[in-house]
C-alpha atoms as a PDB file:
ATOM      1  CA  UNK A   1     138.185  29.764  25.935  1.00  0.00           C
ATOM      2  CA  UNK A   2     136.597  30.433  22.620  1.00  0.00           C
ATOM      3  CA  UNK A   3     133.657  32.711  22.364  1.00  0.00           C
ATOM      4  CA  UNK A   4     130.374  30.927  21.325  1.00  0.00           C
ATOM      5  CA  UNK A   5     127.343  33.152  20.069  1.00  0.00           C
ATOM      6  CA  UNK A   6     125.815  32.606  23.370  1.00  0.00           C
ATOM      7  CA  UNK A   7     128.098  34.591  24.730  1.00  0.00           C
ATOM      8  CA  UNK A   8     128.345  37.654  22.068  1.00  0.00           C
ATOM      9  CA  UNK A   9     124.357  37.822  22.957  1.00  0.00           C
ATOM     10  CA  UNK A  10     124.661  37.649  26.695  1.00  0.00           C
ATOM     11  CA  UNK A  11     127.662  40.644  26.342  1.00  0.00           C
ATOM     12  CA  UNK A  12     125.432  43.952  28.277  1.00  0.00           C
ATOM     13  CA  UNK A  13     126.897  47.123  28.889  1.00  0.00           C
ATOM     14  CA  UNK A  14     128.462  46.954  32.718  1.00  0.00           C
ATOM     15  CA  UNK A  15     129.834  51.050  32.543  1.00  0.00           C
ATOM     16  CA  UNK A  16     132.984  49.854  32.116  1.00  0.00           C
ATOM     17  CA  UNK A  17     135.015  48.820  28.645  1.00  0.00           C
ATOM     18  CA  UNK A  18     135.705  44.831  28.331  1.00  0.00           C
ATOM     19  CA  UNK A  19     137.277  42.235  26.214  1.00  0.00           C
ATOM     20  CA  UNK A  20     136.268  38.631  25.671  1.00  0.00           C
ATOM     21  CA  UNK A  21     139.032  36.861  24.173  1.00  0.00           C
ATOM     22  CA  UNK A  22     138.630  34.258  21.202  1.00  0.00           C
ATOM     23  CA  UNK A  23     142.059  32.784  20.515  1.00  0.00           C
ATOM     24  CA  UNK A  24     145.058  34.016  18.655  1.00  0.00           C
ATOM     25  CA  UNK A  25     144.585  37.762  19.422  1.00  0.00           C
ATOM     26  CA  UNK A  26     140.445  38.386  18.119  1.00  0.00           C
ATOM     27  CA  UNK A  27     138.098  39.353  20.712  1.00  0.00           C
ATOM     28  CA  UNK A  28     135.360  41.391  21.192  1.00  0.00           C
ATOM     29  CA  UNK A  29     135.215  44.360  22.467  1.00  0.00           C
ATOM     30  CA  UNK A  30     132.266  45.660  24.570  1.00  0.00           C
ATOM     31  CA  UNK A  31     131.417  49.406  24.989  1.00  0.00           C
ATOM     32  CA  UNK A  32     130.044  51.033  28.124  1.00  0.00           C
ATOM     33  CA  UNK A  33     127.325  51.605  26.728  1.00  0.00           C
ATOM     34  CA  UNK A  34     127.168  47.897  25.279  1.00  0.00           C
ATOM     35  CA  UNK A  35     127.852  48.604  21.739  1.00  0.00           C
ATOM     36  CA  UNK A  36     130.270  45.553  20.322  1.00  0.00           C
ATOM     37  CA  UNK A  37     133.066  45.449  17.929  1.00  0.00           C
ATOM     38  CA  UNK A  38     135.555  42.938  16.755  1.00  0.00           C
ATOM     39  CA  UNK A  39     139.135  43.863  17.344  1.00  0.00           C
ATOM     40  CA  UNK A  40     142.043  40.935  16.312  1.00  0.00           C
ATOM     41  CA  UNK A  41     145.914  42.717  18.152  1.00  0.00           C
ATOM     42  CA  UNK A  42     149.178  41.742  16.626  1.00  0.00           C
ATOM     43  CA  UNK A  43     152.732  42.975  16.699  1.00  0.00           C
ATOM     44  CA  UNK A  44     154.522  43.980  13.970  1.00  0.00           C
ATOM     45  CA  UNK A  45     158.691  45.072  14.502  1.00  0.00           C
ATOM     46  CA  UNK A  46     157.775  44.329  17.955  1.00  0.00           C
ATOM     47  CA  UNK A  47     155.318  46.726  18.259  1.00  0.00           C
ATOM     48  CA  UNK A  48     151.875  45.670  19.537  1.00  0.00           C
ATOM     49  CA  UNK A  49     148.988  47.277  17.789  1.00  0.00           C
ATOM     50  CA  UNK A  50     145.123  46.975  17.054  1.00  0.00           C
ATOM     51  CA  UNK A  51     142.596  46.237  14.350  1.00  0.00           C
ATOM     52  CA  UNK A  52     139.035  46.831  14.116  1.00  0.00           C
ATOM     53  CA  UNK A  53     137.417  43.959  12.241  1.00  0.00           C
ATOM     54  CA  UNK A  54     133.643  45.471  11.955  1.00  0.00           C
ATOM     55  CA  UNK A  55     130.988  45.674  14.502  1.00  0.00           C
ATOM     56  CA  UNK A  56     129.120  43.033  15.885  1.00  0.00           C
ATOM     57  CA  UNK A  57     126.195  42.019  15.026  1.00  0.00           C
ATOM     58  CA  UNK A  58     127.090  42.898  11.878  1.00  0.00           C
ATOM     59  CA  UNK A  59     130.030  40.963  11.516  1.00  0.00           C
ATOM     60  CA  UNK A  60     129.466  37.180  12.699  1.00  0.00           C
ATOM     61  CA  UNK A  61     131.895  35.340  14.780  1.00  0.00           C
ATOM     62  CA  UNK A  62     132.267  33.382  11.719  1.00  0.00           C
ATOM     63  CA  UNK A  63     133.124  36.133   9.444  1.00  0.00           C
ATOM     64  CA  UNK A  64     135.681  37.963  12.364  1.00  0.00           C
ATOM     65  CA  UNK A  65     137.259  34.415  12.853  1.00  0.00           C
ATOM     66  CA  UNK A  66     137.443  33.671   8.702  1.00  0.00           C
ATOM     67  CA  UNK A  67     138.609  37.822   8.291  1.00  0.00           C
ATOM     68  CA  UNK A  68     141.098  36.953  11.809  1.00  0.00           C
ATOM     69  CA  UNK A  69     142.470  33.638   9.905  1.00  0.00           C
ATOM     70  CA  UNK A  70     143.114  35.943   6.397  1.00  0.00           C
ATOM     71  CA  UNK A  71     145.421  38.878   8.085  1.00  0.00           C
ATOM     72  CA  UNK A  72     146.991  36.005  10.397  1.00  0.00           C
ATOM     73  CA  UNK A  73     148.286  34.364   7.127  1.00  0.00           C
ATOM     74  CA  UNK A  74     149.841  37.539   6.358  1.00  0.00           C
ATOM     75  CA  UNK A  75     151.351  38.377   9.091  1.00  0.00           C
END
């Protein structure tokens, strides 16, 4: 299911770490103490790995998805 901003807003801190998936490997990650970033996981040579985009609010869905759409090109 793709994230809508709706969503990114209504992300609180619970005390524990969480994802919500995007599509294709972006999602955003949500701190324990709520703060939000934008990490996009790929594998290169088979080996799975992870990418911080920028933090949210900072960074737009837009931007993550146009800066997620750029390295997936490349990869």
């Amino acid at each position: 299911m793709a994230l809508t901003d709706l969503r990114i807003r209504n992300a609180k801190a619970t005390g524990k770490v969480y994802n919500l998936g995007d599509y294709d490997g972006l999602s955003l990650f949500v701190s324990a103490k709520g703060g939000k970033a934008w990490h996009f996981r790929y594998s290169w040579l088979g080996k799975r790995s992870r990418m911080s985009l920028g933090a949210c609010p900072e960074l737009s869905l837009r931007d993550a998805r146009t800066m997620h759409a750029s390295f997936s090109i490349h990869s």
